[in-house]
C-alpha atoms as a PDB file:
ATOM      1  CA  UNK A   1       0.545  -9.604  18.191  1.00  0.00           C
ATOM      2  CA  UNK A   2      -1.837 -11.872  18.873  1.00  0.00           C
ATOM      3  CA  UNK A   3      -4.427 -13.382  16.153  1.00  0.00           C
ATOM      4  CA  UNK A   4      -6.838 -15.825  15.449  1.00  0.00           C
ATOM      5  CA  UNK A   5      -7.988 -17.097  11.810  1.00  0.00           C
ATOM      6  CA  UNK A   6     -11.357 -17.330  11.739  1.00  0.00           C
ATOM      7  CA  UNK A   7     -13.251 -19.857   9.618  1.00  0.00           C
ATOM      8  CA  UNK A   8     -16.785 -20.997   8.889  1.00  0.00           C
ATOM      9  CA  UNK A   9     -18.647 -23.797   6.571  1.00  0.00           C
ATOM     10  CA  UNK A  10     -21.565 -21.217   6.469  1.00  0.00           C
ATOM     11  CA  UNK A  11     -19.518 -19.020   4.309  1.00  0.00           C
ATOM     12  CA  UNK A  12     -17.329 -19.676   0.921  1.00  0.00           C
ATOM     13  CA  UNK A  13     -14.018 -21.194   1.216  1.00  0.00           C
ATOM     14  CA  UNK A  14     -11.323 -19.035   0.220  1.00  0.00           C
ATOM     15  CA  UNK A  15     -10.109 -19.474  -3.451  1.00  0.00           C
ATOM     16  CA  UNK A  16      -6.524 -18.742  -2.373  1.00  0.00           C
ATOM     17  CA  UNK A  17      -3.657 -18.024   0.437  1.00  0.00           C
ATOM     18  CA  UNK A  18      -6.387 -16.003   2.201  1.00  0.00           C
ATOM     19  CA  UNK A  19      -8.986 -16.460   5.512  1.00  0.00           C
ATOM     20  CA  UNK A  20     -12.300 -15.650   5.762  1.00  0.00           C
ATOM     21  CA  UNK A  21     -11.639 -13.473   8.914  1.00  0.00           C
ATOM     22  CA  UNK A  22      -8.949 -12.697  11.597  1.00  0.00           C
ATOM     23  CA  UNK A  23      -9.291 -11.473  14.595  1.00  0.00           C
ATOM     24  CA  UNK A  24      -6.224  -9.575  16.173  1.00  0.00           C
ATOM     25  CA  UNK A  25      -5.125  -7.177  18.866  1.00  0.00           C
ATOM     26  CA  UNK A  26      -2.135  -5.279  18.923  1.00  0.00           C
ATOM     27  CA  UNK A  27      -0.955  -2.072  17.331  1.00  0.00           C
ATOM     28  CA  UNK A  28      -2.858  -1.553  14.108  1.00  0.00           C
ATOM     29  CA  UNK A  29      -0.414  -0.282  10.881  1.00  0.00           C
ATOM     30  CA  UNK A  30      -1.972   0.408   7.725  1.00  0.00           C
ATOM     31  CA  UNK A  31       0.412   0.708   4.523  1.00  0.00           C
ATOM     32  CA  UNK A  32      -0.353   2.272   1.742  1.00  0.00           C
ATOM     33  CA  UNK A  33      -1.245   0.848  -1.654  1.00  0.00           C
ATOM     34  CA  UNK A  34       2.121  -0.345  -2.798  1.00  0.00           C
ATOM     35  CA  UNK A  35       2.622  -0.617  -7.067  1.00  0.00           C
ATOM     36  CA  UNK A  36       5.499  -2.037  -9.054  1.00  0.00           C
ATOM     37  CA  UNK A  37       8.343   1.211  -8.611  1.00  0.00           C
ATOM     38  CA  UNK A  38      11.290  -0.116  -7.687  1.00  0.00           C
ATOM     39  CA  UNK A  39      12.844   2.600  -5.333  1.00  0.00           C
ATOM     40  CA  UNK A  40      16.517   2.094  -6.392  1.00  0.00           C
ATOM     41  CA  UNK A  41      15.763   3.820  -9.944  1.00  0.00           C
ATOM     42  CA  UNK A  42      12.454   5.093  -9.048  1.00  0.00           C
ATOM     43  CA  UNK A  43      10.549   3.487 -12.119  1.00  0.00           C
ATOM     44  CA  UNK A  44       7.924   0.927 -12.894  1.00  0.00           C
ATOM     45  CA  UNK A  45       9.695  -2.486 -13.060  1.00  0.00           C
ATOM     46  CA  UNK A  46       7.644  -5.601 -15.563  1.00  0.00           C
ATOM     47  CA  UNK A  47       5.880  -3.383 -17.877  1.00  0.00           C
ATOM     48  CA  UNK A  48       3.102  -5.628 -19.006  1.00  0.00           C
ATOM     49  CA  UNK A  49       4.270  -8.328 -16.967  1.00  0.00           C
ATOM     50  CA  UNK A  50       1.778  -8.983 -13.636  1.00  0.00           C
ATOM     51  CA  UNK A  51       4.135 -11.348 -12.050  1.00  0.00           C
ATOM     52  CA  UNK A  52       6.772  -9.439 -11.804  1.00  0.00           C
ATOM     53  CA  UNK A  53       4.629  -6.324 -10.925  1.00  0.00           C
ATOM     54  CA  UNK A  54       3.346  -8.657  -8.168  1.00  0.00           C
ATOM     55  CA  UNK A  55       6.927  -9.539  -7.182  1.00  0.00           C
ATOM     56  CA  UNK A  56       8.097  -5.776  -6.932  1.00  0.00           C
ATOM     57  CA  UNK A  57       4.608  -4.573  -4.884  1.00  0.00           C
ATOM     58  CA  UNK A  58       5.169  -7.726  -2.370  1.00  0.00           C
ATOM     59  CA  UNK A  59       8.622  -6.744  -1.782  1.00  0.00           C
ATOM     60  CA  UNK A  60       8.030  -3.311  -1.315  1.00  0.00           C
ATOM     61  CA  UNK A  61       5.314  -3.263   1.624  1.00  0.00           C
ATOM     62  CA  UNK A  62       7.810  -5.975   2.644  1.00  0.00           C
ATOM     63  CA  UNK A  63      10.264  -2.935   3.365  1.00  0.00           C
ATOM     64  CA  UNK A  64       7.311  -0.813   5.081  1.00  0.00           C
ATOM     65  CA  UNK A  65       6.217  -3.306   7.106  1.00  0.00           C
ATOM     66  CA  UNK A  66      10.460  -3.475   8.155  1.00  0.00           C
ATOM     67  CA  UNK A  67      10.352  -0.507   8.953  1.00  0.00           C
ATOM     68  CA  UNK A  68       7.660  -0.484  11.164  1.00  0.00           C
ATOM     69  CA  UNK A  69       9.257  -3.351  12.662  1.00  0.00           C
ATOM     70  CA  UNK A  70       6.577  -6.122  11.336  1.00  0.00           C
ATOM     71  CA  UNK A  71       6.279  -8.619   8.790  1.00  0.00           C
ATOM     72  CA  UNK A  72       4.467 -10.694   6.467  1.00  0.00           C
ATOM     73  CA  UNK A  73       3.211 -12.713   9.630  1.00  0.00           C
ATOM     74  CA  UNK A  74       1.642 -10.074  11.215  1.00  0.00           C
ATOM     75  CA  UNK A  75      -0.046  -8.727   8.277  1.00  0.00           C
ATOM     76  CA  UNK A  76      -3.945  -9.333   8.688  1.00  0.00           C
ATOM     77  CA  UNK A  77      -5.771  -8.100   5.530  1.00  0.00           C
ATOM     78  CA  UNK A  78      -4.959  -6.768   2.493  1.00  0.00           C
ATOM     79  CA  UNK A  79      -6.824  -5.258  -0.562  1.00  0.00           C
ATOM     80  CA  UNK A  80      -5.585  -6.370  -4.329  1.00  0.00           C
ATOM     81  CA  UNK A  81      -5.794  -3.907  -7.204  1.00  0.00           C
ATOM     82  CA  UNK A  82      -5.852  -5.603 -10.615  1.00  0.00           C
ATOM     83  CA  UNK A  83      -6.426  -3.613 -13.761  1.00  0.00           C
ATOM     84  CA  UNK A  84      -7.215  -7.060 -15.463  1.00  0.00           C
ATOM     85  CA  UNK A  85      -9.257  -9.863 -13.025  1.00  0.00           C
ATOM     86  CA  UNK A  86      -7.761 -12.204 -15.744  1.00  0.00           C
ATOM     87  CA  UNK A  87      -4.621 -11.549 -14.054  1.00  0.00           C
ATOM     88  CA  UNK A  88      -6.025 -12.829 -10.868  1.00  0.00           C
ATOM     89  CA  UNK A  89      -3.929 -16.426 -11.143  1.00  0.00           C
ATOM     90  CA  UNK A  90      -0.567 -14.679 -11.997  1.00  0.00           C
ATOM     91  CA  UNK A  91      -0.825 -12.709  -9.198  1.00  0.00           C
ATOM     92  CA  UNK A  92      -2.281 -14.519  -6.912  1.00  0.00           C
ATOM     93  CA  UNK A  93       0.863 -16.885  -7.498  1.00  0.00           C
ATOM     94  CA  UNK A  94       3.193 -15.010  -6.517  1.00  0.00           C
ATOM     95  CA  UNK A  95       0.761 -13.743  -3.861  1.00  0.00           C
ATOM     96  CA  UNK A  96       1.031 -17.222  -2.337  1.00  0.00           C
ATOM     97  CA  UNK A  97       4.996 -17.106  -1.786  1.00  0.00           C
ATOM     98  CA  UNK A  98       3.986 -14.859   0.910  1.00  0.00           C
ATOM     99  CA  UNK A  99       1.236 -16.025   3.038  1.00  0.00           C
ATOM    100  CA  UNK A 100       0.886 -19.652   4.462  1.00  0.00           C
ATOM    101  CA  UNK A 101      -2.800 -20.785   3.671  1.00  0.00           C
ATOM    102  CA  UNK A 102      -3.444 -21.522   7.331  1.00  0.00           C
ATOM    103  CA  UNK A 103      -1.997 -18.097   8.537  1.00  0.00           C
ATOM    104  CA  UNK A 104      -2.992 -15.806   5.760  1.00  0.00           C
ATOM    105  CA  UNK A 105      -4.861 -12.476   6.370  1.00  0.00           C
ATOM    106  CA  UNK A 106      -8.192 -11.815   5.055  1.00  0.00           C
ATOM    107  CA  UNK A 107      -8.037 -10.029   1.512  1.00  0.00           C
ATOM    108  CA  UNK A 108     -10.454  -8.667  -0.996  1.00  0.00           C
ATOM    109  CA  UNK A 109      -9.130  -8.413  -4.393  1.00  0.00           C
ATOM    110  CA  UNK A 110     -11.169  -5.921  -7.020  1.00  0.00           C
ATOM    111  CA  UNK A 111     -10.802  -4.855 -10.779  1.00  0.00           C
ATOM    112  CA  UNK A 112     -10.364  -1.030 -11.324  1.00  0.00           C
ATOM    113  CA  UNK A 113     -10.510   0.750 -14.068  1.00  0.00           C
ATOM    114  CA  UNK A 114      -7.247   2.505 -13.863  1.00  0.00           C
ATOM    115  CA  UNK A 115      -4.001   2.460 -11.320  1.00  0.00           C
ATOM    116  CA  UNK A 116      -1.673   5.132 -11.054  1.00  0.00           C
ATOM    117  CA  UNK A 117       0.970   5.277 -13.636  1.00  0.00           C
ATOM    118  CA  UNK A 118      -0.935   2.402 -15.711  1.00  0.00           C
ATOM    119  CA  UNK A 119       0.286  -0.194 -13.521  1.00  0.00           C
ATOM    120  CA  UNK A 120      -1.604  -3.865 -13.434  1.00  0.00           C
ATOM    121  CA  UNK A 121      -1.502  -4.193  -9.657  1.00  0.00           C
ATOM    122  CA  UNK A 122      -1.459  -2.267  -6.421  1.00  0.00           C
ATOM    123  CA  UNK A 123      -1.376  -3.326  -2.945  1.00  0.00           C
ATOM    124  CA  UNK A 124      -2.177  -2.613   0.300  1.00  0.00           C
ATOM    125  CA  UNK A 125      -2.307  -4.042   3.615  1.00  0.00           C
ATOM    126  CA  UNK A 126      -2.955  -3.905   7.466  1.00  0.00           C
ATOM    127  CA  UNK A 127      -0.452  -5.232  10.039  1.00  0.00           C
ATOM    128  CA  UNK A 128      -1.132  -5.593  13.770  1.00  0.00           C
ATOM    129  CA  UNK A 129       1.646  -5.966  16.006  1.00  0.00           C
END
């Protein structure tokens, strides 16, 4: 894959391990919204806990992105879920494990109202390879 962060001072710096844009060309993959089941027991793992939600969502589109032979590198936006924007730093610290500031993809990050099976935070993301 090849991709390009793209910045401007005519628009906000990022408050996080995001960019403000990224161009990329390659073969687009688009995961679904990942939440906090952990597929060994099939359950929602850190009831409560948006860390460890965070944690469990990263590392599963970590295994989807495997299997479609990509990574965390060629990941080149994503959209955050919170159920709670005061959740925002906990996740977003975690979040940051993943992505090198420089290199990270260009996200939006939203409250909703509601996420399936009452979870605090759902993922999802596009790769290009």
């Amino acid at each position: 894959m090849a991709h390009t962060v793209i910045r401007t001072s005519s628009a906000p710096t990022p408050v996080g391990p995001y960019n403000q844009a990224i161009a990329a060309t390659g073969q687009m993959i688009f995961l679904a919204g990942q939440i906090a089941i952990d597929p060994a027991i099939g359950e929602i793992v850190g009831e409560g806990d948006v860390a460890r939600q965070t944690e469990q969502v990263m590392q599963n589109l970590k295994a989807v992105l495997a299997a479609a032979n990509a990574t965390f590198a060629d990941v080149v936006k994503t959209s955050v879920f919170l159920a709670d924007m005061n959740d925002f730093a906990a996740m977003n610290a975690v979040y940051a494990n993943y992505f090198n500031e420089e290199t990270a993809p260009a996200r939006a990050c939203v409250e909703v109202s509601r996420l399936p099976k009452d979870v605090l935070v759902e993922i999802e993301c596009i790769a290009v390879i």
